[in-house]
Protein backbone atom coordinates (compact mmCIF):
# COMPACT_ATOMS: atom_id res chain seq x y z
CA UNK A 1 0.00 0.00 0.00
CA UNK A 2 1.60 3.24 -1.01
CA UNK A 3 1.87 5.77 1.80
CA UNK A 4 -0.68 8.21 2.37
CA UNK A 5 -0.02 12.19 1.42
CA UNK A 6 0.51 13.49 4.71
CA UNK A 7 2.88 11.14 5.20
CA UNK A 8 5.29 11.23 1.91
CA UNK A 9 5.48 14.78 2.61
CA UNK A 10 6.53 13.94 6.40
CA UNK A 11 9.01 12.06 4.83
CA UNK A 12 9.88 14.90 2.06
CA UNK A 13 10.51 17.20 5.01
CA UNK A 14 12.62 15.22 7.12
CA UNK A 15 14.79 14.18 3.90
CA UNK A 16 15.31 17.79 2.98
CA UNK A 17 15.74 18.65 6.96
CA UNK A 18 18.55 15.73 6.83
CA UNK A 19 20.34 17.12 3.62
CA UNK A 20 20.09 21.02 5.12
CA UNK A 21 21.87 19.93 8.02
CA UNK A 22 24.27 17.63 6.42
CA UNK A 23 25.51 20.59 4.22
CA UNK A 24 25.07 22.85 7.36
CA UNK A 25 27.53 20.45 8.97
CA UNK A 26 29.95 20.32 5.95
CA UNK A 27 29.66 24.23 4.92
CA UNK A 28 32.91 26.41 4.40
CA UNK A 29 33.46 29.33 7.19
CA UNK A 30 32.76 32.93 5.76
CA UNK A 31 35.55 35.00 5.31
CA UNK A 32 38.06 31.17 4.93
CA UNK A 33 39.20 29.45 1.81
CA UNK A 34 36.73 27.24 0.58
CA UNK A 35 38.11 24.12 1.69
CA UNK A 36 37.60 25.37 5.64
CA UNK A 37 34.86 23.05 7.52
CA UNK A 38 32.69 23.85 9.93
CA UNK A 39 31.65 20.74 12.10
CA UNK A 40 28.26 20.97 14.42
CA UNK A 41 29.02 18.89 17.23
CA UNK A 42 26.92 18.34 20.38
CA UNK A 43 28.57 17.07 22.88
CA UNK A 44 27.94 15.74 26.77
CA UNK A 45 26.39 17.47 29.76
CA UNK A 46 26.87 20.95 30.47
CA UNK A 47 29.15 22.09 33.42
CA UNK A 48 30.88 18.88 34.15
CA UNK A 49 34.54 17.82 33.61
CA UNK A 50 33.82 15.95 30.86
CA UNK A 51 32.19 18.67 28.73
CA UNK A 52 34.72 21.72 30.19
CA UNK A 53 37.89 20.00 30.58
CA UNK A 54 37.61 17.91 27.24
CA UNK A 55 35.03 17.80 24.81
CA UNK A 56 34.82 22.17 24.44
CA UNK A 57 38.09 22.64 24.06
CA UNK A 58 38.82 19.21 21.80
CA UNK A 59 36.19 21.32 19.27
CA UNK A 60 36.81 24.34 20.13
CA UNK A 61 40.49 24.55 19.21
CA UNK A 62 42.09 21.34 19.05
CA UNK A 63 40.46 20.16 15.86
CA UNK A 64 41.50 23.11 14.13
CA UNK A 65 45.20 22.53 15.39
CA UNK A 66 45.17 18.88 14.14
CA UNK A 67 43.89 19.86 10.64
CA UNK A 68 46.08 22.86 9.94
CA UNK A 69 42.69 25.09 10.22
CA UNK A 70 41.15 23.02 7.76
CA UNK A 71 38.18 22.43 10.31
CA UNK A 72 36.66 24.48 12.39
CA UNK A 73 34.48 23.04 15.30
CA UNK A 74 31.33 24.24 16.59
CA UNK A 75 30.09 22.17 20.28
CA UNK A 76 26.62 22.55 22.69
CA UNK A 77 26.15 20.24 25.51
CA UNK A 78 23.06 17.91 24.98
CA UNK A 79 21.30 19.14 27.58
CA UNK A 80 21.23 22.65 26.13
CA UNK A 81 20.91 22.01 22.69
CA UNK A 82 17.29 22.70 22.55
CA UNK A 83 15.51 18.83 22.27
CA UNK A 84 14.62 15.50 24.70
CA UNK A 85 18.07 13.66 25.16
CA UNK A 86 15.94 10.78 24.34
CA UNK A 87 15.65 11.87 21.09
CA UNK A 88 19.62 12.26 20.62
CA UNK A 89 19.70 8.57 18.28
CA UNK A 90 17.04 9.74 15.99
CA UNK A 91 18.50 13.63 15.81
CA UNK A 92 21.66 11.96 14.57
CA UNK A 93 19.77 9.30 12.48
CA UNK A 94 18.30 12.42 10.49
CA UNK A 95 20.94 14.32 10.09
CA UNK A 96 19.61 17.30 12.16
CA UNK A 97 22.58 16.32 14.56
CA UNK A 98 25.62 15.64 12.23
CA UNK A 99 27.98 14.41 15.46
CA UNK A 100 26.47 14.26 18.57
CA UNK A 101 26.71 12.44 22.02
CA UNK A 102 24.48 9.78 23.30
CA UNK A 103 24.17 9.07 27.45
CA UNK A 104 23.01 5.07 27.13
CA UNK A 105 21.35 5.72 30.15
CA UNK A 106 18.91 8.31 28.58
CA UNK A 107 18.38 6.44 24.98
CA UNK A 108 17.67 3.16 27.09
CA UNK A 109 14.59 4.12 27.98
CA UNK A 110 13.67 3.56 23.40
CA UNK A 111 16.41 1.09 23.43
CA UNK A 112 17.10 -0.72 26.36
CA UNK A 113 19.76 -3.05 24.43
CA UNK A 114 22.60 -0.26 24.09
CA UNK A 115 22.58 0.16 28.22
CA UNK A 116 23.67 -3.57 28.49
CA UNK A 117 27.44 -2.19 29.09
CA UNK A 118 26.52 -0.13 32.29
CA UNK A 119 23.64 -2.25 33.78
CA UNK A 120 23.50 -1.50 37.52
CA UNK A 121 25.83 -3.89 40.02
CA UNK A 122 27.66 -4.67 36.65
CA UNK A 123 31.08 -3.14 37.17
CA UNK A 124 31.99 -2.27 40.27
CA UNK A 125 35.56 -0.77 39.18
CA UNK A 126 36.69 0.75 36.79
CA UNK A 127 39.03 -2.69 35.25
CA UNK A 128 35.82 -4.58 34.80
CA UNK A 129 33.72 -1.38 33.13
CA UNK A 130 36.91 -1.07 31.01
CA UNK A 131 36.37 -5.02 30.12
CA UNK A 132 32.81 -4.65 29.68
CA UNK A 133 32.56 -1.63 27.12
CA UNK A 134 35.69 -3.60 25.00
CA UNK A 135 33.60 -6.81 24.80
CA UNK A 136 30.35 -5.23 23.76
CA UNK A 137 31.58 -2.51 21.63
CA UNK A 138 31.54 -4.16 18.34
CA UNK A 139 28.10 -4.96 19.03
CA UNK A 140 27.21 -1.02 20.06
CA UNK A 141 29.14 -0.28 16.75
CA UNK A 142 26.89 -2.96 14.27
CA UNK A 143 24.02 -1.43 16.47
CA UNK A 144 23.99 2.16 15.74
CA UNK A 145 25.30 1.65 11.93
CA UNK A 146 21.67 -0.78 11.82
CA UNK A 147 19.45 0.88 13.03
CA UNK A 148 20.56 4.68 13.08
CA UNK A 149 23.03 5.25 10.17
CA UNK A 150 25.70 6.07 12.81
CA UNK A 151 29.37 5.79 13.13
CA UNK A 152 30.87 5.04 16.36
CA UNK A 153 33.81 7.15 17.10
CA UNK A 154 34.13 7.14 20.78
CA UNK A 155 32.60 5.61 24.26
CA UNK A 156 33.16 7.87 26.91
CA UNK A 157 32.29 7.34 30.42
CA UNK A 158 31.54 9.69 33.49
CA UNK A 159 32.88 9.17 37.07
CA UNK A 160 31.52 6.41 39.33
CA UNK A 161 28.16 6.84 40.69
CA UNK A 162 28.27 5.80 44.56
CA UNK A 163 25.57 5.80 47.44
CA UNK A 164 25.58 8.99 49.70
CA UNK A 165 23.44 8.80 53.14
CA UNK A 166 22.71 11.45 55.79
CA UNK A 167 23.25 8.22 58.78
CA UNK A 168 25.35 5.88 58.97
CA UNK A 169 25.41 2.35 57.13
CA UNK A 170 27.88 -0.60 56.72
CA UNK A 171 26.89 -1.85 53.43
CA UNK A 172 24.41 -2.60 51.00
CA UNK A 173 21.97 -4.66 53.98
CA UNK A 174 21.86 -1.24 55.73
CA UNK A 175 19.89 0.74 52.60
CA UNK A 176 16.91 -1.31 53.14
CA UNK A 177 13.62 0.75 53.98
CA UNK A 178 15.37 3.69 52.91
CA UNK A 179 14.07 6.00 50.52
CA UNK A 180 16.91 6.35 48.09
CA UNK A 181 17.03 8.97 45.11
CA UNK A 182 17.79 7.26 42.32
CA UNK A 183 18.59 8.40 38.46
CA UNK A 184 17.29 4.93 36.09
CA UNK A 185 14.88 2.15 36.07
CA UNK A 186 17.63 -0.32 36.34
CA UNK A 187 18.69 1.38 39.97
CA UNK A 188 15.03 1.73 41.16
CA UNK A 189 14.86 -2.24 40.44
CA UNK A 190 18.13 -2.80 42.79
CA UNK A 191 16.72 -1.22 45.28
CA UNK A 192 13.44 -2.46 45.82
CA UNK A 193 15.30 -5.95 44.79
CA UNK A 194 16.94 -4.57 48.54
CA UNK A 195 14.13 -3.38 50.59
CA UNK A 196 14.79 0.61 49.83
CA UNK A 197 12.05 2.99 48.51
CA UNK A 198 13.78 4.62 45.10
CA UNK A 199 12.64 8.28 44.20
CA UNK A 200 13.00 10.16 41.21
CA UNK A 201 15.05 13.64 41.54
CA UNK A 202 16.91 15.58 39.55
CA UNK A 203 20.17 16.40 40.13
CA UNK A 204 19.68 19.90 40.62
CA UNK A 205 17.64 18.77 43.52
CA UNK A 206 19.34 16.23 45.09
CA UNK A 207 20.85 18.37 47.65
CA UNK A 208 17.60 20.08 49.06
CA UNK A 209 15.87 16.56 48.72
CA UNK A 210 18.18 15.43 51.47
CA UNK A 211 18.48 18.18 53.66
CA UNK A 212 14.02 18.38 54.03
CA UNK A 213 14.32 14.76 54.55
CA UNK A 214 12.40 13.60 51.18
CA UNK A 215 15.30 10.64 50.63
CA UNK A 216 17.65 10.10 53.29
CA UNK A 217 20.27 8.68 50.53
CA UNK A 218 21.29 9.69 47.20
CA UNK A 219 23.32 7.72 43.87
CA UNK A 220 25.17 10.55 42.32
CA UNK A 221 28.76 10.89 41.07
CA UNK A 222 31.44 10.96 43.83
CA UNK A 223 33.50 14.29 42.31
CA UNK A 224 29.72 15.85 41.08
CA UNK A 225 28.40 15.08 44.30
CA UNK A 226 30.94 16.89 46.12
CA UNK A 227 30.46 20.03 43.94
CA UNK A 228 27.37 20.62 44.74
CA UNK A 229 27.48 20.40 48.12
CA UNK A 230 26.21 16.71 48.77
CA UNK A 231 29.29 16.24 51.62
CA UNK A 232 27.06 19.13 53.63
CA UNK A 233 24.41 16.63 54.07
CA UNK A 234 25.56 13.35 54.45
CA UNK A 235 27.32 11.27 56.80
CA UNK A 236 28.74 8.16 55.35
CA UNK A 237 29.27 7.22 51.36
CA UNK A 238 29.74 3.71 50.12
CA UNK A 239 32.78 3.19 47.74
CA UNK A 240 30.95 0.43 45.90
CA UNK A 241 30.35 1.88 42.24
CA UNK A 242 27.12 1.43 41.19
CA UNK A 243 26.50 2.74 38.01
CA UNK A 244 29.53 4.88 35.47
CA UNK A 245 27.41 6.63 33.26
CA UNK A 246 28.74 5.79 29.49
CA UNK A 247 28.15 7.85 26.46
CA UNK A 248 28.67 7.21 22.94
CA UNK A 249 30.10 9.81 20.60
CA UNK A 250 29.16 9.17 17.10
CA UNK A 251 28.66 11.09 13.48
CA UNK A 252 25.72 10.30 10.55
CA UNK A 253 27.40 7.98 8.40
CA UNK A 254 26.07 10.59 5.48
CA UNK A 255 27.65 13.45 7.47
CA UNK A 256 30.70 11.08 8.21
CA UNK A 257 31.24 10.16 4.53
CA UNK A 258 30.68 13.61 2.98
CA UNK A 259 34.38 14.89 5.07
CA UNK A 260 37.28 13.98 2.81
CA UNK A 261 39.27 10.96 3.68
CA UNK A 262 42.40 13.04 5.11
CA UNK A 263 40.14 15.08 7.64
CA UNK A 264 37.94 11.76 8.32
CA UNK A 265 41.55 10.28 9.63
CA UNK A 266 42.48 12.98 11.05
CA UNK A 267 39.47 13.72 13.26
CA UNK A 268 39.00 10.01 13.62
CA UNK A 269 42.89 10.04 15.55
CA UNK A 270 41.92 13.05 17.85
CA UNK A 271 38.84 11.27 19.29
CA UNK A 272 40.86 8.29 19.76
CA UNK A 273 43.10 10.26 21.83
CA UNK A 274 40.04 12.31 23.31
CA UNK A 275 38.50 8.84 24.57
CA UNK A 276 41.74 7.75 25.88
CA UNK A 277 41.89 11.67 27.85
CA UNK A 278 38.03 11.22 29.35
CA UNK A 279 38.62 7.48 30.32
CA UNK A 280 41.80 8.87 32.37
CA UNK A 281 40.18 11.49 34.18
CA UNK A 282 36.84 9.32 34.73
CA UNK A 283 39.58 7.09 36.77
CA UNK A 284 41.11 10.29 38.95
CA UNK A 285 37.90 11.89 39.47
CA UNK A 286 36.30 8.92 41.04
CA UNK A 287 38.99 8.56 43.19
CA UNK A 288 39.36 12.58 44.19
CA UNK A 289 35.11 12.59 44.80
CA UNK A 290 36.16 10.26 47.59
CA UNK A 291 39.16 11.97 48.71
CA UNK A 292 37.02 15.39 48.98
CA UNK A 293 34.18 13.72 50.46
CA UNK A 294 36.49 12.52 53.22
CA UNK A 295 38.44 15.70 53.53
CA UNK A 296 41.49 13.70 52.84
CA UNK A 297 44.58 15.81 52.22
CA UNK A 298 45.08 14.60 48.40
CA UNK A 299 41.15 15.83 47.28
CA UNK A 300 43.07 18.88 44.87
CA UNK A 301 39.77 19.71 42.90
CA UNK A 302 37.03 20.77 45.23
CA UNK A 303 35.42 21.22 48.53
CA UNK A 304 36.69 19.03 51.51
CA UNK A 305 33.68 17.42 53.77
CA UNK A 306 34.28 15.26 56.79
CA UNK A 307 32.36 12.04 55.80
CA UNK A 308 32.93 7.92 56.39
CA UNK A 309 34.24 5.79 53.42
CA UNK A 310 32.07 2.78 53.92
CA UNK A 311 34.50 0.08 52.17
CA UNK A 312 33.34 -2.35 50.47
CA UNK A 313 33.34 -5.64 52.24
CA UNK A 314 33.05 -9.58 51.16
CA UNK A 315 29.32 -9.49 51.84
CA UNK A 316 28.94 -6.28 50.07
CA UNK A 317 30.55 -7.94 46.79
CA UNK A 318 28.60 -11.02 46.87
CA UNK A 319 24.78 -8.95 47.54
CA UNK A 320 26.17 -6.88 44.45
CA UNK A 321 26.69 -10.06 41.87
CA UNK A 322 23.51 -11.66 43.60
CA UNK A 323 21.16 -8.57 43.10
CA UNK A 324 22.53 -8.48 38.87
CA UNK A 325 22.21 -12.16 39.06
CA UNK A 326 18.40 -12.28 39.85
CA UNK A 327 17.24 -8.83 39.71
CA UNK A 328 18.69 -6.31 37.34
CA UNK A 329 19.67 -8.97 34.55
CA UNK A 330 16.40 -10.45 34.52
CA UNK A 331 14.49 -7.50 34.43
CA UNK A 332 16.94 -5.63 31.69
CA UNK A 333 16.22 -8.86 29.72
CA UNK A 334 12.11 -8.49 30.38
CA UNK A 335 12.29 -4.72 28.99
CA UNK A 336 14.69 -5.67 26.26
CA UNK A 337 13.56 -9.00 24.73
CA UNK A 338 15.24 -12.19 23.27
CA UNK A 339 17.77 -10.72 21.41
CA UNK A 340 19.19 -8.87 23.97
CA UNK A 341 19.79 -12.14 26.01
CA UNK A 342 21.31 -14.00 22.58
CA UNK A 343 23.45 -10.39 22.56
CA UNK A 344 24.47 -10.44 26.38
CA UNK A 345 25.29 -14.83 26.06
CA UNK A 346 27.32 -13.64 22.91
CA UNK A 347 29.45 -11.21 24.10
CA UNK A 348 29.77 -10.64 27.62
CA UNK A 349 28.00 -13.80 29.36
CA UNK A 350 31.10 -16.07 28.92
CA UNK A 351 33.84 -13.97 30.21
CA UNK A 352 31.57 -12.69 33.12
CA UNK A 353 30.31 -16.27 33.84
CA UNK A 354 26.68 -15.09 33.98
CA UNK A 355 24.52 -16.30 31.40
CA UNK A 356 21.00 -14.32 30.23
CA UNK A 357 17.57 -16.06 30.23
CA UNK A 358 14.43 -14.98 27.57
CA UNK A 359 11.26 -15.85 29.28
């Protein structure tokens, strides 16, 4: 049946929408020679290290360095650049974002199959996340070239995500019949999975949430947290990671194959190096959240509080592997369907000796 009129000119729009900002994308700078590019990039979340430190300036200025002023970068965070960070996959599958930056966390919640790498209770340091992301990223690659016309050019990932509490606890059998905020479905599962109430706040109110009393702990990023003032009202945070929070940079394979070969190398080398960069820093920063946190002499980057490491102990590991065991693997695998389990037994269920069941 041949598609209605309505919607051939829905897809009319979107095709000229895609080529606009392809040549947007790919358009020479005013005032340059003609073979000067100007690449529309958006990039991770505003105000963090991630975004300041690395992926501004990387556009900003070091992409023009590596190609001679050949290119000239143009970067907005994702949260600022005007649309649903759902939506990021499709923006990029259309063209209207020619290189953009995907949270899996966020897309997850349309395809639950790309969050497989940072599943909560999945990597509890950074070696195994590191292990994790290099097993299953040729299938995030096949993924996004399927179904999105995308080009994987970089995973990134953000600092550890840890549990803060305004009263003391030993471990994870502590947390339960506390209300916990919480930041993704796979977390709230844990935590009911543990006895604990999970609530849905922003970050931007996590702080305020705790001191009224509305959660009495909070999973946030251990250097994040301690910026905005999280070590002011809590007591105790757990160094068991959680959650990382990994991101995908990628370009539209139109957008990707419209650059000539030379820059394509050349910009394809600097994100190599940019990945390596973020990965590095991911590793310090969780470790200098902590060391702030604790008011420990080495915390260099921001305010000092006075709070308890709780360490993580035997028991601690084994709850962790038993709640992604029964809970958060089973229920992923619910949400995602068969062939995420056939994805999971492919790539990561045999080094991780922890197989996936379709129901």
């Amino acid at each position: 049946m041949s598609a209605s009129l309505p919607e051939r000119l829905l897809r009319r729009g979107l095709s000229l929408l895609h080529a606009a900002a392809v040549a947007v994308a790919l358009c020479p700078v005013p005032g340059h020679a003609e073979d000067v590019l100007r690449l529309k990039v958006v990039g991770g979340l505003a105000d963090v290290s991630q975004y300041v430190r690395y992926e501004e300036p990387f556009w900003r200025q070091r992409i023009s360095e590596l190609t001679q002023g050949r290119v000239v970068g143009e970067i907005a965070p994702f949260d600022r650049a005007g649309f649903r960070a759902e939506e990021m996959l499709q923006m990029m599958r259309l063209g209207v974002v020619p290189f953009g930056t995907a949270l899996l966390a966020i897309v997850s919640s349309e395809e639950p199959e790309f969050n497989a790498v940072d599943l909560p209770a999945l990597n509890p340091d950074f070696a195994s996340l590191r292990q994790t992301v290099r097993l299953y990223r040729p299938h995030l690659r096949a993924l996004l070239q399927e179904r999105y016309g995308i080009e994987l050019l970089a995973v990134y990932t953000y600092p550890a995500q840890v549990t803060w509490c305004r009263r003391p606890f030993t471990g994870l059998a502590d947390l339960a019949g506390r209300r916990i905020r919480t930041s993704s479905v796979g977390q709230a599962e844990m935590f009911e999975a543990l006895g604990a109430t999970p609530v849905v706040i922003s970050f931007a109110g996590i702080v305020q949430a705790m001191k009224a009393g509305v959660v009495e702990c909070a999973v946030t990023g251990t250097l994040s947290g301690s910026a905005v003032g999280l070590q002011e009202v809590s007591t105790h945070i757990h160094a068991m990671t959680l959650t990382w929070g990994v991101s995908i940079f990628g370009a539209n394979q139109e957008a990707w194959r419209a650059l000539p070969d030379e820059i394509r190398q050349i910009i394809q080398r600097g994100v190599e190096q940019l990945e390596e960069t973020i990965w590095d820093s991911a590793a310090r920063e969780t470790g200098e959240g902590l060391d702030c946190s604790a008011g420990r002499p080495s915390c260099t980057t921001g305010p000092r509080g006075n709070l308890t490491i709780v360490p993580v102990t035997p028991a601690d590991d084994a709850r962790r592997r038993s709640l992604l065991v029964q809970t958060v693997l089973p229920r992923w695998v619910d949400r995602c369907g068969p062939d995420c389990a056939d994805a999971w037994n492919r790539y990561l269920g045999p080094t991780l000796g922890i197989p996936a069941y379709a129901h």
